[in-house]
Protein backbone atom coordinates (compact mmCIF):
# COMPACT_ATOMS: atom_id res chain seq x y z
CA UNK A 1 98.65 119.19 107.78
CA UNK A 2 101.56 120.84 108.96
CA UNK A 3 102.93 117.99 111.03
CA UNK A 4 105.97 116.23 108.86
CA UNK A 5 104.69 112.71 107.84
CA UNK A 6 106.15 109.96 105.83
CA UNK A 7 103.27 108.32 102.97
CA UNK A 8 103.65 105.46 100.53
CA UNK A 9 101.29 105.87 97.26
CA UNK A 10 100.32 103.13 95.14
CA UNK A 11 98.54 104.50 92.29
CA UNK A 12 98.29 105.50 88.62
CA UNK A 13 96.21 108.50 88.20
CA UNK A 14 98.31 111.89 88.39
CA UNK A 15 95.41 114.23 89.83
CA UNK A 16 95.06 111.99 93.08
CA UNK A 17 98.23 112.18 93.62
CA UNK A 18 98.24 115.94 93.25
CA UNK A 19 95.56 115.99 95.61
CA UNK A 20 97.20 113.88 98.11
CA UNK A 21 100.93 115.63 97.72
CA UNK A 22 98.68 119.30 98.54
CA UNK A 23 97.03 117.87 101.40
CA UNK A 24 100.30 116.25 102.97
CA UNK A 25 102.30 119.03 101.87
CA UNK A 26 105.08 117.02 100.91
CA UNK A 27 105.19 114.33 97.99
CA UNK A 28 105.10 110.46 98.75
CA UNK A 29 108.61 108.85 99.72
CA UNK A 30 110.81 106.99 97.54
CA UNK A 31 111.28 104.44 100.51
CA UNK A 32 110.01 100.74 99.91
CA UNK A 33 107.20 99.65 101.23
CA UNK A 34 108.47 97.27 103.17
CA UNK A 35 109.92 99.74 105.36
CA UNK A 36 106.50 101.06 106.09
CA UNK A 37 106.05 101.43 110.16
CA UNK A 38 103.81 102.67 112.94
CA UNK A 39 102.79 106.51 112.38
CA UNK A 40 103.53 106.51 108.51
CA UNK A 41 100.76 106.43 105.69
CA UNK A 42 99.96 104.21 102.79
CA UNK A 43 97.56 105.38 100.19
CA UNK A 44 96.65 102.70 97.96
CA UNK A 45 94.25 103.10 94.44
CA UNK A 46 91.68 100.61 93.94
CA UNK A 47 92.73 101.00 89.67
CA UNK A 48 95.99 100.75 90.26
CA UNK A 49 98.07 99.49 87.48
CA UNK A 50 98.93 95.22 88.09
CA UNK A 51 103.01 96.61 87.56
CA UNK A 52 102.30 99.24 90.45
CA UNK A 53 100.21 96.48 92.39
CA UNK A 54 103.38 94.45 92.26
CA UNK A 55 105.12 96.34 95.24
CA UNK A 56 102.19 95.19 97.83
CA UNK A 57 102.32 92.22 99.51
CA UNK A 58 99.85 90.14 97.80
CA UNK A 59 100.15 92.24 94.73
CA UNK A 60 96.59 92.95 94.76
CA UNK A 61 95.04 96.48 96.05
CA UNK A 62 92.45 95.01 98.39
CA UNK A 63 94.40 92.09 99.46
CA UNK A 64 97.44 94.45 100.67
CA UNK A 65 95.15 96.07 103.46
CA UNK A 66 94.70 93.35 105.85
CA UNK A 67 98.33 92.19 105.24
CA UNK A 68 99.38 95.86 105.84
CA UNK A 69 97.36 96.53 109.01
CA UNK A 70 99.29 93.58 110.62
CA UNK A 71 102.03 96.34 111.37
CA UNK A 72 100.78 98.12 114.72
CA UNK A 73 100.10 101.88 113.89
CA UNK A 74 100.73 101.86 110.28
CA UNK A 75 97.71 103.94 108.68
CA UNK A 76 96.34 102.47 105.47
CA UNK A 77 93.82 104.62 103.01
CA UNK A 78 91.94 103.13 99.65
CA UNK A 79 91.09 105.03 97.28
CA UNK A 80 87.61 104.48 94.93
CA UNK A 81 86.08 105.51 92.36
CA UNK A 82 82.49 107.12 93.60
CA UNK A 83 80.60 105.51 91.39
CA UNK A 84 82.50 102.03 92.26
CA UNK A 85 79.29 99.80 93.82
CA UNK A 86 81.62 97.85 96.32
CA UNK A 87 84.98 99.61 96.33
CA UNK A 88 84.24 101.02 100.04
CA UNK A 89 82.59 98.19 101.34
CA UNK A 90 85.87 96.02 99.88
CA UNK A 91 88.32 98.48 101.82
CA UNK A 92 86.47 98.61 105.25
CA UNK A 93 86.29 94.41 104.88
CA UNK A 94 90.26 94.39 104.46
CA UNK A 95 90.07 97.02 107.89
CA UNK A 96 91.57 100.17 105.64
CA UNK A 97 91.68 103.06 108.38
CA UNK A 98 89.94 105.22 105.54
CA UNK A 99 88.07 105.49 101.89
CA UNK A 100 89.03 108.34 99.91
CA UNK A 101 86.27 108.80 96.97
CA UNK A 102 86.86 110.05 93.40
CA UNK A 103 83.84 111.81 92.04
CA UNK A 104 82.99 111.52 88.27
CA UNK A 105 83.35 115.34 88.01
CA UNK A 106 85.36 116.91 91.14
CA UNK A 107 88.15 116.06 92.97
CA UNK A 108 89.25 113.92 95.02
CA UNK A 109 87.43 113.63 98.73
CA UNK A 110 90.21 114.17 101.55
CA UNK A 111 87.95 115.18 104.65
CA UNK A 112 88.27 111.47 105.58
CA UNK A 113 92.15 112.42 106.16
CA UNK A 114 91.48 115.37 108.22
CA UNK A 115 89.47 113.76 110.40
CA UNK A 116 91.40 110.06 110.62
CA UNK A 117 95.08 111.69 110.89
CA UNK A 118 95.72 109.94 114.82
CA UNK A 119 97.85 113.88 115.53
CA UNK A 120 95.00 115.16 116.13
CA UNK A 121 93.60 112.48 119.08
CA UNK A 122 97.16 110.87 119.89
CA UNK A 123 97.72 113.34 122.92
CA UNK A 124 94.61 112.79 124.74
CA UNK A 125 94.62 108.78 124.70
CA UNK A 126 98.43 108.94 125.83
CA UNK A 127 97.19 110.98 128.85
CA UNK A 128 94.61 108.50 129.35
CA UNK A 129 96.61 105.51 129.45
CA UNK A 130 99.69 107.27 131.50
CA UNK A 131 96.79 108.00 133.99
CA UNK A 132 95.48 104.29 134.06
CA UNK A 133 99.27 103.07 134.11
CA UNK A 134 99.64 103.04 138.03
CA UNK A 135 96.44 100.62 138.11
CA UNK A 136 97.75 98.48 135.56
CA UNK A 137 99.79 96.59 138.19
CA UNK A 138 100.14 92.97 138.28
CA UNK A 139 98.88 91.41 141.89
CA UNK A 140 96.58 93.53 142.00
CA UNK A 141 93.18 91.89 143.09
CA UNK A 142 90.85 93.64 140.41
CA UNK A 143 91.11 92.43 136.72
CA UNK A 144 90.14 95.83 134.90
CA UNK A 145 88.89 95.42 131.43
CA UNK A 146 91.90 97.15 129.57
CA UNK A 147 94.32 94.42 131.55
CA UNK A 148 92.15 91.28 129.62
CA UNK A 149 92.48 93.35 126.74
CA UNK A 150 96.12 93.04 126.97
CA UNK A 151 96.63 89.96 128.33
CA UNK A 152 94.93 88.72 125.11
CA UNK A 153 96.51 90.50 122.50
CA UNK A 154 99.81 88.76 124.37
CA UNK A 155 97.48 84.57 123.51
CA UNK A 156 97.15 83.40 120.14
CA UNK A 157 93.36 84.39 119.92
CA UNK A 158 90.61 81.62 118.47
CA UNK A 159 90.46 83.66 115.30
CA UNK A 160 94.14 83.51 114.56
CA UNK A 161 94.30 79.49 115.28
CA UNK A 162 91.33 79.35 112.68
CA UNK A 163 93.25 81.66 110.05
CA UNK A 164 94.87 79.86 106.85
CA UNK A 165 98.89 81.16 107.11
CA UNK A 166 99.00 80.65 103.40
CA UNK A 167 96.01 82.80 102.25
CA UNK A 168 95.34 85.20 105.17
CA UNK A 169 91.39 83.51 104.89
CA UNK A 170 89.78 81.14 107.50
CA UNK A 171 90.34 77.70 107.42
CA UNK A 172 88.32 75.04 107.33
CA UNK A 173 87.47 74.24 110.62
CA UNK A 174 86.16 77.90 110.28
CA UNK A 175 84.22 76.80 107.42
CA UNK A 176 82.27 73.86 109.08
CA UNK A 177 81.24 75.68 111.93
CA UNK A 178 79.75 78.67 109.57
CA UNK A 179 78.28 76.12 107.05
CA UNK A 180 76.48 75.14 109.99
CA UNK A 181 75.32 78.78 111.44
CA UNK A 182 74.13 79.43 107.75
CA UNK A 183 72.59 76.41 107.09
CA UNK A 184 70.71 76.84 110.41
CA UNK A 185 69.85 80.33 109.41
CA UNK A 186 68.39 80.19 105.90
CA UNK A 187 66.31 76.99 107.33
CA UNK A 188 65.02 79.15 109.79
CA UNK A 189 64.42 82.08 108.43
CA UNK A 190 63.18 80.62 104.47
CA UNK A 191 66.06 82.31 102.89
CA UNK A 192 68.33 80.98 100.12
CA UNK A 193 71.79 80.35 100.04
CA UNK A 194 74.17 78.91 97.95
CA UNK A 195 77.73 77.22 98.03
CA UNK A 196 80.47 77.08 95.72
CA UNK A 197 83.38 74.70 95.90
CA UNK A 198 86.43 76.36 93.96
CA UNK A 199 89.31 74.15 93.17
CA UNK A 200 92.47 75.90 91.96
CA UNK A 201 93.91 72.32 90.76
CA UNK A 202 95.96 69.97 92.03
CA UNK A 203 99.03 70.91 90.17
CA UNK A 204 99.31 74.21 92.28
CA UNK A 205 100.55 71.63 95.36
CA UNK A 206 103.55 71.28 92.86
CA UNK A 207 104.76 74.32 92.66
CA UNK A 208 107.96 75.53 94.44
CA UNK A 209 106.28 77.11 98.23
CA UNK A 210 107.13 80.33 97.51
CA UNK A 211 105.55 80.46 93.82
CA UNK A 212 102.55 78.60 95.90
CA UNK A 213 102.16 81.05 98.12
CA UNK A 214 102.21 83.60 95.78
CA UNK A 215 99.44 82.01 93.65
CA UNK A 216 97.18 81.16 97.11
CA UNK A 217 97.93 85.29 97.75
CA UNK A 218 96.70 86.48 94.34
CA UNK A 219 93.52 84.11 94.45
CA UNK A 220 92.86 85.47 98.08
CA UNK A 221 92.84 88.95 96.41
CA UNK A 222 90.40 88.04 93.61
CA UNK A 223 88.23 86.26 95.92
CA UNK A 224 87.86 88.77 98.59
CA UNK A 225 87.38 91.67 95.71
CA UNK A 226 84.51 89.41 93.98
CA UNK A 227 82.73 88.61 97.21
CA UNK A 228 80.76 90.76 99.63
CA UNK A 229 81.11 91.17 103.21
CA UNK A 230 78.37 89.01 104.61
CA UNK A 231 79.90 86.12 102.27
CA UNK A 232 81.99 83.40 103.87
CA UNK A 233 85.21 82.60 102.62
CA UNK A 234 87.23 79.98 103.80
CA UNK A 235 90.18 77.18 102.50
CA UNK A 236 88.31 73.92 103.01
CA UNK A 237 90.92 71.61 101.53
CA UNK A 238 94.57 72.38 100.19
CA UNK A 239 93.62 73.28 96.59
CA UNK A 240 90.00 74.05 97.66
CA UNK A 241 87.71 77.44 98.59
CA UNK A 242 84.41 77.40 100.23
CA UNK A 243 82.20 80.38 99.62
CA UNK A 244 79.04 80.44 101.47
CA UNK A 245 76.34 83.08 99.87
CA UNK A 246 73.97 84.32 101.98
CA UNK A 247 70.59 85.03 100.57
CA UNK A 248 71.95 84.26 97.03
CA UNK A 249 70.04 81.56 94.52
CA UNK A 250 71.20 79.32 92.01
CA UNK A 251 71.62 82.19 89.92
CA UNK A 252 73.77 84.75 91.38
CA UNK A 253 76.33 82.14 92.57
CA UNK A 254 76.71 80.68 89.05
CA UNK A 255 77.86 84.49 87.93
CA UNK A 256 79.89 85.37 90.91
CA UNK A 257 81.76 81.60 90.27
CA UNK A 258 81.88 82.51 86.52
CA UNK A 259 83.39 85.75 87.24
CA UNK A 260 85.80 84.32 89.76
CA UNK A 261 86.80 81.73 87.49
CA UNK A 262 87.47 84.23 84.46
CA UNK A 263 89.63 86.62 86.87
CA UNK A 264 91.55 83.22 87.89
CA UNK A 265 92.71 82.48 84.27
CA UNK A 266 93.38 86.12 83.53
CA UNK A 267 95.72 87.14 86.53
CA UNK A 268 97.11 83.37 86.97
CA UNK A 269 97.34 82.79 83.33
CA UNK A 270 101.41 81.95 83.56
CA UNK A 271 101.14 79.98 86.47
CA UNK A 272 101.84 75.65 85.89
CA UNK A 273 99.12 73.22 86.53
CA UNK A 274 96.01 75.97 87.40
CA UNK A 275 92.75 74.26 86.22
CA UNK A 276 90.49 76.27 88.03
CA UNK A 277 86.53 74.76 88.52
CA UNK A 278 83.36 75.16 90.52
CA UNK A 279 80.60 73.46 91.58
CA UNK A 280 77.43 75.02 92.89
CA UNK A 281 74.46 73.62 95.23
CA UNK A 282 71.36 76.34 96.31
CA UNK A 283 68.95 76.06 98.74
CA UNK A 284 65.76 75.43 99.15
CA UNK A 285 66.14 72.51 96.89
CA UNK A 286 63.92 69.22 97.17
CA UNK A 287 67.34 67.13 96.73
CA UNK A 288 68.83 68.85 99.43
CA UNK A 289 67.13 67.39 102.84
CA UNK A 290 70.11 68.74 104.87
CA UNK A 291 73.53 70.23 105.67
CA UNK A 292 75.42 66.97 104.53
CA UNK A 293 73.44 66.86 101.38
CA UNK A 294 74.46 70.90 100.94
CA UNK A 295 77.83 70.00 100.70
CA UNK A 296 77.66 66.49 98.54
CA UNK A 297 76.05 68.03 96.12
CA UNK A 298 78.59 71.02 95.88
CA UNK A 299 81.22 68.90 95.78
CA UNK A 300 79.67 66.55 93.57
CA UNK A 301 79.67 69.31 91.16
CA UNK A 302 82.76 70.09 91.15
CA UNK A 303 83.85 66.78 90.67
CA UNK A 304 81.66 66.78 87.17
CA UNK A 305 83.46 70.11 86.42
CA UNK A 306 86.64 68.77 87.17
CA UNK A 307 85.77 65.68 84.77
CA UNK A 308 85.15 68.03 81.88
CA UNK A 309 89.05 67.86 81.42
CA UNK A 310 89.44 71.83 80.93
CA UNK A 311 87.47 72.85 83.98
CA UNK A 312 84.75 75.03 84.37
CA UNK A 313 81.13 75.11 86.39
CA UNK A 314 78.93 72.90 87.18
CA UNK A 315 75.61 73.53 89.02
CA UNK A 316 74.03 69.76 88.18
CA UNK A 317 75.38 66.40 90.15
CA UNK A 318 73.10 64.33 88.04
């Protein structure tokens, strides 16, 4: 690249960033990373180190991305492990401009930045729009499709009014509306699906607003790195997550809440008041006539989890 760039690493192993440094032909600034803006890069490793994980802005390496790409032009690469089952899938969820891979024997993969780098398509699409500028008029009679486009970046879109500020997830009018579309869906189509109820505890509603927010960023972070991408996750309640599981039995939700739970008590283990539990109700189920029922039972569940006194699962109301 013989352009002169600014890039922020986040990382641990030596050899990627040896491959990055030879690639940008420069090494990675000593700026912060909150001074990150449109046009410079930020490479981020999937196994990077929790101290190095510590400079992003939900201290987690999947978490960051979305956060990140709220700053208009700033270009934001993830870097996995080849043989990492979800790694990619996790960085194109959180809208990372790129995946770099790390083979098991090689080095690391950087055609993704030759070919993602906006020098090389920048010039063309600022032709484009000086051409389109004179139409872009206001009065004009014809509404062309790039003047709705921008006229509603300018409103506060549906999405955004459904988003949790807090957490960066959906909220839960979100949630009702796609407990609905998926209860609808796995009726019609004979498929199961499963719900988990995950409260963080209510001593977390205690805590000073910015420790809060901290702790509702880092359990974002584990929840959107333990999840897929056709899983729903919203914030149903103040202490309380709502993960819908597409095609997913009894079974498989009981592990992914077990490992969510175990990740909980490992990265929050310092934090006041966390009593992290789950409760779990699958479909098809002869208890379960419908939607209403779906969700009783979950939370019914977690209410028997909660009762436990140290938390836990639960996947029986009974």
């Amino acid at each position: 690249m013989s352009r002169s760039i600014r890039w922020f690493w986040v990382g641990s192993r030596d050899a990627v960033r040896a491959a990055l440094e030879a690639q940008f032909e420069c090494p990675p600034t000593d700026a912060a990373l909150a001074s990150a803006a449109a046009g410079d890069i930020v490479v981020i490793e999937s196994r990077a180190t929790a101290a190095q994980c510590a400079a992003l802005p939900t201290g987690h390496a999947f978490g960051a991305v979305s956060v990140l790409k709220n700053v208009r032009g700033l270009i934001v690469y993830v870097v996995v492990d080849e043989s990492d089952p979800i790694g990619a899938q996790l960085a194109r969820f959180c809208l990372a401009d790129g995946v770099l891979t790390v083979p098991a024997c090689g080095e690391l993969d950087v055609s993704v930045l030759r070919t993602s780098t906006p020098a090389a398509r920048r010039a063309p699409v600022d032709a484009l729009l000086a051409r389109l500028q004179g139409r872009l008029q206001p009065g004009q009679e014809v509404d062309s499709n790039l003047q709705r486009l921008l006229r509603f970046e300018r409103e506060d879109s549906l999405l955004n009014r459904l988003q949790d500020e807090e957490t960066g997830l959906f909220g839960g009018a979100y949630a009702t509306l796609k407990l609905d579309e998926e209860w609808k869906r796995s009726m019609r189509f004979h498929q199961p699906l499963s719900l988990i109820l995950l409260d963080l505890g209510p001593g977390i509603e205690r805590l000073e607003p910015a420790r809060r927010r901290a702790v509702f960023a880092e359990a974002a972070g584990i929840f959107l790195n333990e999840c897929r991408d056709i899983d729903v996750l919203a914030r149903f309640a103040p202490t309380v997550f709502m993960f819908l599981l597409p095609g997913t039995g009894p079974d498989g939700a009981a592990r992914l809440a077990m490992r969510m739970l175990d990740m909980l008590r490992e990265r929050l283990v310092d934090v006041p008041g966390l009593r992290p539990a789950c409760g779990v109700s699958s479909v098809p189920s002869s208890d379960i006539p419908d939607r209403r029922a779906f969700l009783a039972v979950a939370e019914a569940c977690l209410h028997r989890a909660e009762e436990s006194g140290a938390g836990g699962l639960s996947t029986t109301w009974q």
